[in-house]
Protein backbone atom coordinates (compact mmCIF):
# COMPACT_ATOMS: atom_id res chain seq x y z
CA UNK A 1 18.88 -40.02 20.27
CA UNK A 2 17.84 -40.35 24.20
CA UNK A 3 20.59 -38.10 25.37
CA UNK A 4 21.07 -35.89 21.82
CA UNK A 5 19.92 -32.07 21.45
CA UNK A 6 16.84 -31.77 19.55
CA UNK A 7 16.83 -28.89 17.38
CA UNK A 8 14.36 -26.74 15.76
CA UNK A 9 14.86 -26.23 11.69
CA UNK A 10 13.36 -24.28 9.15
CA UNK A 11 10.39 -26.87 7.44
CA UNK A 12 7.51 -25.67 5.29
CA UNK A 13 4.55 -26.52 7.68
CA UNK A 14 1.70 -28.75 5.20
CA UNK A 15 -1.21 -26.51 7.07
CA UNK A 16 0.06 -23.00 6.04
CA UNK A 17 -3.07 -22.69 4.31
CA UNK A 18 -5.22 -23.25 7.27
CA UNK A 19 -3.87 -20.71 9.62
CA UNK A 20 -1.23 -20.67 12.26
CA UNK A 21 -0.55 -23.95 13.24
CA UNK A 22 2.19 -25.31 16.15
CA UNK A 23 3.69 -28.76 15.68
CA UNK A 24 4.98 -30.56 18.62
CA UNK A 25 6.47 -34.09 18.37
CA UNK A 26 6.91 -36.04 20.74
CA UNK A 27 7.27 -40.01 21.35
CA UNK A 28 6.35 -40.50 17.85
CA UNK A 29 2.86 -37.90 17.90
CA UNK A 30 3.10 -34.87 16.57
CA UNK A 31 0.46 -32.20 18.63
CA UNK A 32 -1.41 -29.79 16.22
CA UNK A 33 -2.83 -27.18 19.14
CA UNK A 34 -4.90 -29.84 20.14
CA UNK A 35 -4.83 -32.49 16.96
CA UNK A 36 -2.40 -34.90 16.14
CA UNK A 37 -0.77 -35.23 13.00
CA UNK A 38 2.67 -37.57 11.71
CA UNK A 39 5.96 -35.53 12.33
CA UNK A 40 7.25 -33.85 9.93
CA UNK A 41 10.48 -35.97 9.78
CA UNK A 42 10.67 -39.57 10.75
CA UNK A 43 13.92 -39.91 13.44
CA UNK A 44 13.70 -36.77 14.56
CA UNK A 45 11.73 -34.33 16.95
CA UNK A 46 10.70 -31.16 14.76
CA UNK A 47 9.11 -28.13 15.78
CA UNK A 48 7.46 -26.11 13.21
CA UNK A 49 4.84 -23.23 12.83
CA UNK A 50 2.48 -21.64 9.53
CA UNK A 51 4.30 -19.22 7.57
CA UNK A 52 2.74 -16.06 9.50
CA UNK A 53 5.13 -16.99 12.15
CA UNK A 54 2.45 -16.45 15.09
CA UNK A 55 0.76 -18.86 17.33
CA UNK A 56 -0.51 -18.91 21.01
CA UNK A 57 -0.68 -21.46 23.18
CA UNK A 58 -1.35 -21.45 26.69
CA UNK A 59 -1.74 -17.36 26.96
CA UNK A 60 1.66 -17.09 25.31
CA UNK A 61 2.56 -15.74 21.90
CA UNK A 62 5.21 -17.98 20.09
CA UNK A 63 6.68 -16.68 17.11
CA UNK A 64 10.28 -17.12 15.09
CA UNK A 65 11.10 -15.29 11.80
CA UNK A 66 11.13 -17.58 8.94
CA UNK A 67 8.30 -19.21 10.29
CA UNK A 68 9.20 -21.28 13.44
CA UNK A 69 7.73 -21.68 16.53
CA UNK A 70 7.85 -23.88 20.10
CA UNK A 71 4.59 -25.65 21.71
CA UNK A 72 6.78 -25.62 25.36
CA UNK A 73 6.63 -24.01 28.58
CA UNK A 74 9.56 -23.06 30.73
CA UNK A 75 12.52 -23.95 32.49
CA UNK A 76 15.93 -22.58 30.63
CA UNK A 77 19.21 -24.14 31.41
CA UNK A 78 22.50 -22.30 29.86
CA UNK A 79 20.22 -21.33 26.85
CA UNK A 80 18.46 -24.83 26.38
CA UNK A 81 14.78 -26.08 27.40
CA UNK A 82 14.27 -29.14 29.09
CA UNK A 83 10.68 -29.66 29.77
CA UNK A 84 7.77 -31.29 29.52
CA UNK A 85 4.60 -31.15 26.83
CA UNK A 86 1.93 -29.57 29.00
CA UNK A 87 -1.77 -29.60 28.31
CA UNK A 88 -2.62 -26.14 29.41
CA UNK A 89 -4.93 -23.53 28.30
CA UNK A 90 -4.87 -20.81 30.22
CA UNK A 91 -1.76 -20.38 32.39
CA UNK A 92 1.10 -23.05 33.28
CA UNK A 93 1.08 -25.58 35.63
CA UNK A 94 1.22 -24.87 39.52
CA UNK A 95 2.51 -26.85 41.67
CA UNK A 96 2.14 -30.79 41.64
CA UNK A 97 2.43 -33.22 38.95
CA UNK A 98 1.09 -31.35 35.58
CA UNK A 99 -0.76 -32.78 33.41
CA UNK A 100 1.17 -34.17 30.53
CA UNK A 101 -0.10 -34.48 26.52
CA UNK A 102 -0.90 -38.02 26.04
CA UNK A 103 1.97 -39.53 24.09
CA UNK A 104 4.33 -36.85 25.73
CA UNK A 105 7.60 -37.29 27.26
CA UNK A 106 10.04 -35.65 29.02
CA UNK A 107 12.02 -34.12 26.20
CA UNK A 108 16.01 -34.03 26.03
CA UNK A 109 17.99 -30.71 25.59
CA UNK A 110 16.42 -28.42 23.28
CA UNK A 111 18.93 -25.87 21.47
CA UNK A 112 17.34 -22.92 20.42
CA UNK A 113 17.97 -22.59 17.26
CA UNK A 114 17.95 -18.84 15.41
CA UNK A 115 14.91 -16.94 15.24
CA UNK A 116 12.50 -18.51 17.65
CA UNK A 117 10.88 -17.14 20.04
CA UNK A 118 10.56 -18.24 23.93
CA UNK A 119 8.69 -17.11 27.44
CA UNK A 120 11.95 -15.11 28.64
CA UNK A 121 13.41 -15.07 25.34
CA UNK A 122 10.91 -12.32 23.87
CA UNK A 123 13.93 -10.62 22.28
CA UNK A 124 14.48 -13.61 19.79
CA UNK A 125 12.23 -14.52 16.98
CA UNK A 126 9.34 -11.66 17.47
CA UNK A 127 8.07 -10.74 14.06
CA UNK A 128 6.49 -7.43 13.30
CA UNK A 129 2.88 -8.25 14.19
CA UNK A 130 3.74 -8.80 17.89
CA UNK A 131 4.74 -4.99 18.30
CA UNK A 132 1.55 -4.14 16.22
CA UNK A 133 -0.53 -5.89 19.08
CA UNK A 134 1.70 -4.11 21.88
CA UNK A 135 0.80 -0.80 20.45
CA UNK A 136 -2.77 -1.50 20.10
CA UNK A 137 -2.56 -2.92 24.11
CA UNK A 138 -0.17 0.35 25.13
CA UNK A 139 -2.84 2.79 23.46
CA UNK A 140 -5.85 1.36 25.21
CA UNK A 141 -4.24 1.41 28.79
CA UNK A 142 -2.88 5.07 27.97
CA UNK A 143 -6.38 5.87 27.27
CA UNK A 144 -8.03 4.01 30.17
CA UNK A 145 -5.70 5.72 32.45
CA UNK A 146 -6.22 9.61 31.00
CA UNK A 147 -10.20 8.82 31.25
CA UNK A 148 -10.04 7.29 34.60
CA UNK A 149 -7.41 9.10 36.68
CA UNK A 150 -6.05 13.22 35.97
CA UNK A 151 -4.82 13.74 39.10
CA UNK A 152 -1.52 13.83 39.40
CA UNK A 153 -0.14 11.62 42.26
CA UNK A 154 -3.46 9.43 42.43
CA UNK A 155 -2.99 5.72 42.42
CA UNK A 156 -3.91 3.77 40.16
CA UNK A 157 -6.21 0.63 40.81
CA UNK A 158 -4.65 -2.87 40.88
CA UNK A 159 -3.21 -4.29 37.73
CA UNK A 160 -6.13 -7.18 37.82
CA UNK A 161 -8.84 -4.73 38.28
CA UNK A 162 -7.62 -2.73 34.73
CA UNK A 163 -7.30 -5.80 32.93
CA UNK A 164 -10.60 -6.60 34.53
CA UNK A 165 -12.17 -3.26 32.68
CA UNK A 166 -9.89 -3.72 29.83
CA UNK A 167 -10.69 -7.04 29.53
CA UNK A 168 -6.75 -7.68 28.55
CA UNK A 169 -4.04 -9.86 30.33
CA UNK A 170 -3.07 -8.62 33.35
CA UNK A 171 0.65 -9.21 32.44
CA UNK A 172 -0.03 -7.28 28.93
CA UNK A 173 -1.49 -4.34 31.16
CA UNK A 174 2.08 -4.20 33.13
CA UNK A 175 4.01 -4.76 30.36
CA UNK A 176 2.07 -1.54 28.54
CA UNK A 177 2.21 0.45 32.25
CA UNK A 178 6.10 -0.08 32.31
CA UNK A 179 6.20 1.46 28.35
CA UNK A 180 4.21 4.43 30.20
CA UNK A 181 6.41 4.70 33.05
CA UNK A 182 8.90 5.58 30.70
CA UNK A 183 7.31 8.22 29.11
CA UNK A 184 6.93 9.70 32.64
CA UNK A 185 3.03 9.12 32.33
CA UNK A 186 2.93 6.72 35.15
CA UNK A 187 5.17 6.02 37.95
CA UNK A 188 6.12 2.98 40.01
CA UNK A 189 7.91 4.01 43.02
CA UNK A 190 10.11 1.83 45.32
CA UNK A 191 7.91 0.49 48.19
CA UNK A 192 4.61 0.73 46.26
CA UNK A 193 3.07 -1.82 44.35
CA UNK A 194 0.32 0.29 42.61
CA UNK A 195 1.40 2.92 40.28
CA UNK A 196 0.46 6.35 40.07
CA UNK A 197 -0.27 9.26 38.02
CA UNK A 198 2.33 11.40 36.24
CA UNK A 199 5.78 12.00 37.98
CA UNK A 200 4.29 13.25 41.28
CA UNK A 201 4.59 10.54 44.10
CA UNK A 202 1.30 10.00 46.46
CA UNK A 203 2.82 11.49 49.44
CA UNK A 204 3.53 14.88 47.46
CA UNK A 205 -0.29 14.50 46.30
CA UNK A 206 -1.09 14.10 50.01
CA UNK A 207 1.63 16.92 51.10
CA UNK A 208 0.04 19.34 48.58
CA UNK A 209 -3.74 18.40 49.28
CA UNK A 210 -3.39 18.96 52.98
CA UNK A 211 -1.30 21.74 52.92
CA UNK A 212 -4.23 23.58 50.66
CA UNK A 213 -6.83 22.87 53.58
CA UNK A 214 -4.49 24.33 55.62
CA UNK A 215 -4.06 27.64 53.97
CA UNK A 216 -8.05 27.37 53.28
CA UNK A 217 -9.74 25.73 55.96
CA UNK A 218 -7.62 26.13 59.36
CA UNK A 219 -6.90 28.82 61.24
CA UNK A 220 -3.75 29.32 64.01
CA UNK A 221 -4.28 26.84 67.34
CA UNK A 222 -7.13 24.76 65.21
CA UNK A 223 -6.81 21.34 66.03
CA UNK A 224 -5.75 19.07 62.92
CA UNK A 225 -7.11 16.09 61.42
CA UNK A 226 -6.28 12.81 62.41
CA UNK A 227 -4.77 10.28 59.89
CA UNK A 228 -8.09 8.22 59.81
CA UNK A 229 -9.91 11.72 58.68
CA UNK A 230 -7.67 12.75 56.43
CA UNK A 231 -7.93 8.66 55.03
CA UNK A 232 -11.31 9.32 54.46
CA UNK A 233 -11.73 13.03 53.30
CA UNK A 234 -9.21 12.35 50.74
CA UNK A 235 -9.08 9.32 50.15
CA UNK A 236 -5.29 9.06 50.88
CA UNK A 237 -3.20 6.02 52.52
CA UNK A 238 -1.87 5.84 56.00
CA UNK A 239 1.50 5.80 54.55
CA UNK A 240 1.05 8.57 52.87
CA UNK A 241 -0.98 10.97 55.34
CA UNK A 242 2.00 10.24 57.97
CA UNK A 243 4.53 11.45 55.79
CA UNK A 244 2.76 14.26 54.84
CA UNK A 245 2.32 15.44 58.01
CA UNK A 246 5.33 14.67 59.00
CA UNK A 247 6.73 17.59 56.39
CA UNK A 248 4.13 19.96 57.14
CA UNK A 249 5.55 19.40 60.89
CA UNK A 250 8.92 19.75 59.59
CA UNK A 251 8.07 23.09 57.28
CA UNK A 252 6.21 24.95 60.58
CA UNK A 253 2.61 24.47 59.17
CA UNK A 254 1.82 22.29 61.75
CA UNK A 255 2.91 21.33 65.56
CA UNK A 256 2.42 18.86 68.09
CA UNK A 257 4.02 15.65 68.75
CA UNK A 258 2.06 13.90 65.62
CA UNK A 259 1.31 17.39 63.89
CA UNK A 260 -1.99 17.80 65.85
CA UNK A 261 -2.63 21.71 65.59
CA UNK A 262 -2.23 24.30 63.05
CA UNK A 263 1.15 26.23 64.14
CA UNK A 264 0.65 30.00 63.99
CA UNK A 265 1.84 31.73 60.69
CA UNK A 266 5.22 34.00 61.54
CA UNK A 267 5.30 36.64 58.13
CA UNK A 268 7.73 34.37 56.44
CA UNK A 269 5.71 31.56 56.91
CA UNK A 270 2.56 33.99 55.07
CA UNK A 271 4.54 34.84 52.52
CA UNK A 272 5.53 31.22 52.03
CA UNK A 273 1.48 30.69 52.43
CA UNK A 274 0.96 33.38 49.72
CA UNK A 275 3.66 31.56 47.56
CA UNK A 276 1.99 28.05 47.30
CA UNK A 277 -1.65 29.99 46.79
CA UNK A 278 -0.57 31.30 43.94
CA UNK A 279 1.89 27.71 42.83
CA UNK A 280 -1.83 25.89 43.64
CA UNK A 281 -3.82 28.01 41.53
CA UNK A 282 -1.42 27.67 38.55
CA UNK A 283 -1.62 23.66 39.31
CA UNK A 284 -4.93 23.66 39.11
CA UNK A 285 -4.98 26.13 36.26
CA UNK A 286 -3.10 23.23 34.52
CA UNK A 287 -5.41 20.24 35.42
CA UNK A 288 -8.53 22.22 34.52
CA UNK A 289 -6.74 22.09 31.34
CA UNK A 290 -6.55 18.80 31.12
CA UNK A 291 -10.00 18.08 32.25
CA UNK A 292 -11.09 20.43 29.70
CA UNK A 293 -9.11 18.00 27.41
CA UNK A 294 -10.68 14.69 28.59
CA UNK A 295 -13.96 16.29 28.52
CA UNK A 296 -13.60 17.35 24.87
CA UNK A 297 -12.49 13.65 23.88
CA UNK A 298 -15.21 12.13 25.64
CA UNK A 299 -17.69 14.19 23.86
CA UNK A 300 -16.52 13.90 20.49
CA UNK A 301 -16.80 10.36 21.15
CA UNK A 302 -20.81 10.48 21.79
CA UNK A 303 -23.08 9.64 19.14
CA UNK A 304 -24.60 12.35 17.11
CA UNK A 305 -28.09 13.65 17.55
CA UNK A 306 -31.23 14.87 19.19
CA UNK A 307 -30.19 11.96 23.21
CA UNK A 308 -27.30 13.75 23.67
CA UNK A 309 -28.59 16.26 25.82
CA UNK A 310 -26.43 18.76 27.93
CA UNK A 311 -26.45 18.14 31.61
């Protein structure tokens, strides 16, 4: 059977009473999540899982409809698995020799049969309670990200440093950010890594923010911040300050070589001004809105009594 294809069939697992269970067997052992027990068949390498269809093992959920499951880590090949049983709890192997199960060999071929599921085969074999769990992770990261960041445009911290507060995976926590990118919540753009706020991209955040200190801070022949100021005043990139002084250059609001004084305002160039005034006071009109919102949700939220005191 050296050089056969193993396959995975539909068994009734003897610990569906104790919970979800994996069974791996291999060179004659069978692995329980940890325990050993006899195969399930003598001749030939089964794979089985409880009933409820659900089981993680190293960080990843394995599931099959009907109640089948795989204790195996990665490698496809033309829709079969060739690997090896790896003793891992947390993540999967780096580089180097991993370490193996005792009793474990390299298995042959494994043809996957219907209904289970597999790291890059999510598609297959997911049973209802793995979308329950998605929706539970996709709320609490569209919360985190209402309650942390309402400007529209701002970045977002790094995935680790979510899943950090969330205390989730950080590859759930992209997985539930991509679901929000698609509802136009968040937005990855090409050449960031970080995503941001609502549709707007971080150089129209920065365009808009320095063109408002513009119209209310600077008058004609005023020299202009630098990039490093306007880095630290508003907390915007490099990337992002060049470009948007590059289109303030480009629009007349600002002149120079590298956009270092405030041009002087022709009358369409006011009327223009007097335009965005009144397109930035709607904007904010909108996001006091939404603070207004967040604010109301964070107070229902408090406990009820004589220590919540207003501030």
């Amino acid at each position: 059977m050296a050089g056969a294809a193993v396959r995975a069939r539909r068994t009734r697992c003897p610990f569906e009473d104790h919970g979800p269970v994996v069974i791996f067997v291999a060179a004659g052992n069978a692995a329980v999540l940890g325990q050993l027990t006899k195969p399930h068949s003598e001749g030939r390498k089964v794979i089985s899982v409880a009933s409820s269809g659900l089981a993680q093992v190293g960080g990843v959920l394995f599931g099959g409809e009907g109640g089948e499951g795989l204790l195996n880590d990665r490698l496809p090949c033309r829709g079969r698995w060739r690997t090896n049983v790896w003793k891992s709890t947390a993540c999967r192997p780096g580089p180097g020799k991993p370490r193996q199960v005792r009793g474990a060999r390299t298995m042959p071929p494994i043809t996957l049969a219907p209904g289970i599921g597999l790291p890059g085969n999510r598609g297959a074999g997911m049973t209802t309670a793995d979308n329950v769990v998605a929706d539970n992770d996709v709320q609490a990261v569209r919360r985190w990200v209402r309650l942390s960041c309402t400007e529209p445009g701002t970045h977002l911290p790094a995935l680790a440093e979510i899943a950090r507060d969330l205390r989730l995976p950080a590859d759930v926590v992209r997985c539930a950010l991509e679901q929000l990118a698609s509802e136009g919540m968040v937005t990855l753009y090409e050449g960031y890594r970080l995503y941001s706020v609502g549709t707007a991209t971080p150089t129209e955040r920065a365009y808009r923010m320095l063109r408002t200190a513009i119209h209310f801070s600077y008058e004609p022949g005023e020299r202009f911040m630098t990039r490093f100021d306007i880095g630290q005043r508003f907390d915007i990139g490099t990337k992002e300050a060049a470009a948007a002084v590059r289109q303030l250059t480009a629009e007349g609001l600002l002149t120079g070589p590298r956009g270092q004084y405030v041009n002087a305002f022709s009358p369409q160039q006011q009327r223009r001004r007097v335009k965005q005034l009144r397109e930035r006071a709607s904007q904010l009109r909108r996001e006091a809105l939404e603070l207004m919102r967040t604010a109301r949700e964070i107070e229902q939220e408090l406990p009820a009594g004589g220590d919540a005191q207003e501030t």
